[in-house]
Protein backbone atom coordinates (compact mmCIF):
# COMPACT_ATOMS: atom_id res chain seq x y z
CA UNK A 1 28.58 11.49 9.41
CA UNK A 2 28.40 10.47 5.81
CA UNK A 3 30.29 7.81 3.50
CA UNK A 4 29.82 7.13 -0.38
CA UNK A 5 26.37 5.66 0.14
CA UNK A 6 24.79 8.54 1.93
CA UNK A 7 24.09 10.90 -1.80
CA UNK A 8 22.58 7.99 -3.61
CA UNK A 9 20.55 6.71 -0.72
CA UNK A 10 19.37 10.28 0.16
CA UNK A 11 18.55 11.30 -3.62
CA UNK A 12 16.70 7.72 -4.47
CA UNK A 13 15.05 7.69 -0.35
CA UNK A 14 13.50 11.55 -1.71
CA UNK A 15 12.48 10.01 -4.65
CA UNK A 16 10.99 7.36 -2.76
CA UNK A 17 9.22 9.42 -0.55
CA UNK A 18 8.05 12.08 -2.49
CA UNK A 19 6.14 9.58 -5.13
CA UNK A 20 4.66 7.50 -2.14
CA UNK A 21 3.64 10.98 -0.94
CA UNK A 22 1.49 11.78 -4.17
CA UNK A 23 -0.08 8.26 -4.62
CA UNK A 24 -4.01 7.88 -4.41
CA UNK A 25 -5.48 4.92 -2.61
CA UNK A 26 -6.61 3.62 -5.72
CA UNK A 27 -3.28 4.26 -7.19
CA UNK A 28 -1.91 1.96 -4.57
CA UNK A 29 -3.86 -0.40 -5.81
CA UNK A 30 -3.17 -0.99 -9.45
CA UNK A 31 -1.07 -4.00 -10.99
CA UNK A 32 2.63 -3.37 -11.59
CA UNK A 33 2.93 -6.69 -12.33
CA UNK A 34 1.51 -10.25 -13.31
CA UNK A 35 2.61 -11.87 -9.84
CA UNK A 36 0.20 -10.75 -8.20
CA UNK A 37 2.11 -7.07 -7.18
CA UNK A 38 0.25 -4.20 -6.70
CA UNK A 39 1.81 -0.85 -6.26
CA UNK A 40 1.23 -0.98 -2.49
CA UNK A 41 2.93 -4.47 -2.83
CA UNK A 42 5.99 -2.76 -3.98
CA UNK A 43 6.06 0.06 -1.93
CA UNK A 44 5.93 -2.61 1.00
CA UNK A 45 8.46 -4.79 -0.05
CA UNK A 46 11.06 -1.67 -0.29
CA UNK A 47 10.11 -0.96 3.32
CA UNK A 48 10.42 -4.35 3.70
CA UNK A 49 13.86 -5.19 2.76
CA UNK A 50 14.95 -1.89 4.37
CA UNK A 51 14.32 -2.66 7.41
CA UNK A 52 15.57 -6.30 7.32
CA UNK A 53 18.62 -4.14 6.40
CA UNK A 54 18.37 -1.99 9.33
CA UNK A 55 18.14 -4.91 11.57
CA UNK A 56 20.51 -6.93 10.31
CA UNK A 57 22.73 -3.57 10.82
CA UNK A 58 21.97 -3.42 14.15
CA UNK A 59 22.83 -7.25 15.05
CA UNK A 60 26.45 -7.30 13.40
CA UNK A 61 27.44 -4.20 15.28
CA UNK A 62 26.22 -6.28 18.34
CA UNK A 63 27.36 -9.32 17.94
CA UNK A 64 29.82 -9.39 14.98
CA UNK A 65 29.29 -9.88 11.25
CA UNK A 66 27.69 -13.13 9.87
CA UNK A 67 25.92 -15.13 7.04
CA UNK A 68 21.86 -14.04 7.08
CA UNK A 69 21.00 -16.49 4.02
CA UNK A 70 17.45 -16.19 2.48
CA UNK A 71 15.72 -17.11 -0.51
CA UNK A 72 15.00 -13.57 -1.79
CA UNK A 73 12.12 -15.03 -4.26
CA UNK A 74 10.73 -16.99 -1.28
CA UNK A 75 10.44 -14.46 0.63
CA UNK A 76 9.32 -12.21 -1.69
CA UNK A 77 6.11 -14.16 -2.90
CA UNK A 78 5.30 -15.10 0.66
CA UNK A 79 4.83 -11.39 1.68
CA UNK A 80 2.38 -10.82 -1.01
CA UNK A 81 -0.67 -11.48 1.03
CA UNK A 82 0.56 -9.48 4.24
CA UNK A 83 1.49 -6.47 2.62
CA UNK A 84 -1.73 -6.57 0.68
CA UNK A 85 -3.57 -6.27 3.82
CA UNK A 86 -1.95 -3.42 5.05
CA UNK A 87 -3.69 -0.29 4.54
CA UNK A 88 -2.36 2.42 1.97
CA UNK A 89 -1.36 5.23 4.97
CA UNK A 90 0.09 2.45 7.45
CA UNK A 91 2.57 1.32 4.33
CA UNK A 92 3.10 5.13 3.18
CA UNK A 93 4.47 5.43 6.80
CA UNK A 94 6.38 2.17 6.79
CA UNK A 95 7.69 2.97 3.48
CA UNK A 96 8.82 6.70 5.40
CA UNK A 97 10.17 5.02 8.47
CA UNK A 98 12.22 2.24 7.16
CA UNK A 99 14.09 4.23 4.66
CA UNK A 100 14.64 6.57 7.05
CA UNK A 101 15.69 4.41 9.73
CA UNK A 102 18.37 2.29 7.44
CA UNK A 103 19.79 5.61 6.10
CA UNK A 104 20.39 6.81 8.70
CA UNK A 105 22.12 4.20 10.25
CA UNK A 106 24.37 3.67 6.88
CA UNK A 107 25.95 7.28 7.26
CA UNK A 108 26.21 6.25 11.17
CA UNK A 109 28.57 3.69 10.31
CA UNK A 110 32.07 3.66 11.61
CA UNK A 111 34.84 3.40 8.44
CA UNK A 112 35.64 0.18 9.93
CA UNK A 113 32.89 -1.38 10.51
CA UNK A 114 31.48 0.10 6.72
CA UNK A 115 34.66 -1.61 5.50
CA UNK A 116 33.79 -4.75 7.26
CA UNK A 117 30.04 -5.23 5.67
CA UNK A 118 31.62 -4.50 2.68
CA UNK A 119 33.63 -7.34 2.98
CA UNK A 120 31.80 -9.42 4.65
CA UNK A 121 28.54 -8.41 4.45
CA UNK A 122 26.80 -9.68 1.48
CA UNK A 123 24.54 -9.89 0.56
CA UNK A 124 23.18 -6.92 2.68
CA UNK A 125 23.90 -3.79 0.19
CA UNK A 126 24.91 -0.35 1.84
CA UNK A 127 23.26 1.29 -1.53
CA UNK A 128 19.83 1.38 -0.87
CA UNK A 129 19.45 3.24 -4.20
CA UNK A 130 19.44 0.76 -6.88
CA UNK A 131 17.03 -1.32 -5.35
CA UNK A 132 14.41 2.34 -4.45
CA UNK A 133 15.21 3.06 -8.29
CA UNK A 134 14.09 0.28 -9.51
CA UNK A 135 10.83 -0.21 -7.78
CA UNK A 136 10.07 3.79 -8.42
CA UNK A 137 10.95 3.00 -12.10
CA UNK A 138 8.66 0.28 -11.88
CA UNK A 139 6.01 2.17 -10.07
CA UNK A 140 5.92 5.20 -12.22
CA UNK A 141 6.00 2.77 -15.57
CA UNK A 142 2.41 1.10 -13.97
CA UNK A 143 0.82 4.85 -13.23
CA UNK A 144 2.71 6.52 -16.70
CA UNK A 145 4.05 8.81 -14.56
C-alpha cells in the first residue's frame, strides 16, 4: 500500500541511506554543530526519533490514539552522550533499520486510521522527510559535500 507520505519518505529515507552509506568513521565523527553534535550524533537522533515514531505507531493501532508529550530539546540533549558511544556501523545500521521500519509501517496504514493520526496524532509527523532533509542538509553542510 502507499498514501501521500510514502514518495517523500522513500526519496529523503534513500537519501538518508545512501550518505550514511558513504561516511568514513572519522567522518562520523566531525562537529556539525556547537552543542556538542557530531555527525554520528545526528545520524542517531534521526534513527532515534524514527523509531519513537514507529513505536508510537504501533501502540495507537493497539490501544487507540493518545497524547505522547515530550520535551523534544530535553530529550534531544540527553541522548548526546548515548549515541556518542555507539559505534559508527551499529548507528549506520540503526540509522538503516529505523527508517526502514517506520516507512514501512506509514504506507501500511489503513486510510482511516492515517486520517486519524492526522487528526489526532500530533505531534507524531507521517512525513519523515522534512525532518531526514534537514539533518542530511546539515550533514553534508559539516563534510562540504
Amino acid at each position: 500500500m502507499s498514501n501521500e507520505y510514502t514518495a517523500v519518505n522513500a526519496a529523503w529515507r534513500k537519501k538518508l541511506l545512501a550518505l550514511t552509506d558513504r561516511l568514513s568513521d572519522a567522518d562520523m565523527a566531525r562537529m556539525v554543530s556547537g552543542q556538542g553534535w557530531t555527525v554520528g550524533v545526528a545520524l542517531g537522533h534521526l534513527a532515534f526519533w524514527d523509531q519513537r515514531a514507529r513505536v508510537l505507531l504501533k501502540r495507537w493501532k493497539a490501544g487507540g490514539i493518545g497524547d505522547s508529550p515530550n520535551d523534544i530539546d530535553v530529550v534531544n540533549d540527553s541522548m548526546i552522550p548515548f549515541l556518542k558511544a555507539i559505534p559508527p556501523a551499529e548507528v549506520r545500521r540503526l540509522v538503516r533499520e529505523a527508517a526502514e521500519g517506520i516507512d514501512a509501517e506509514i504506507d501500511n496504514l489503513a486510510p482511516d486510521f492515517l486520517a486519524r493520526v492526522e487528526l489526532n496524532g500530533k505531534p507524531m509527523r507521517l512525513d519523515r522527510g522534512k525532518h531526514r532533509e534537514h539533518h542530511v542538509a546539515q550533514i553534508e553542510k559539516t563534510l562540504s559535500l
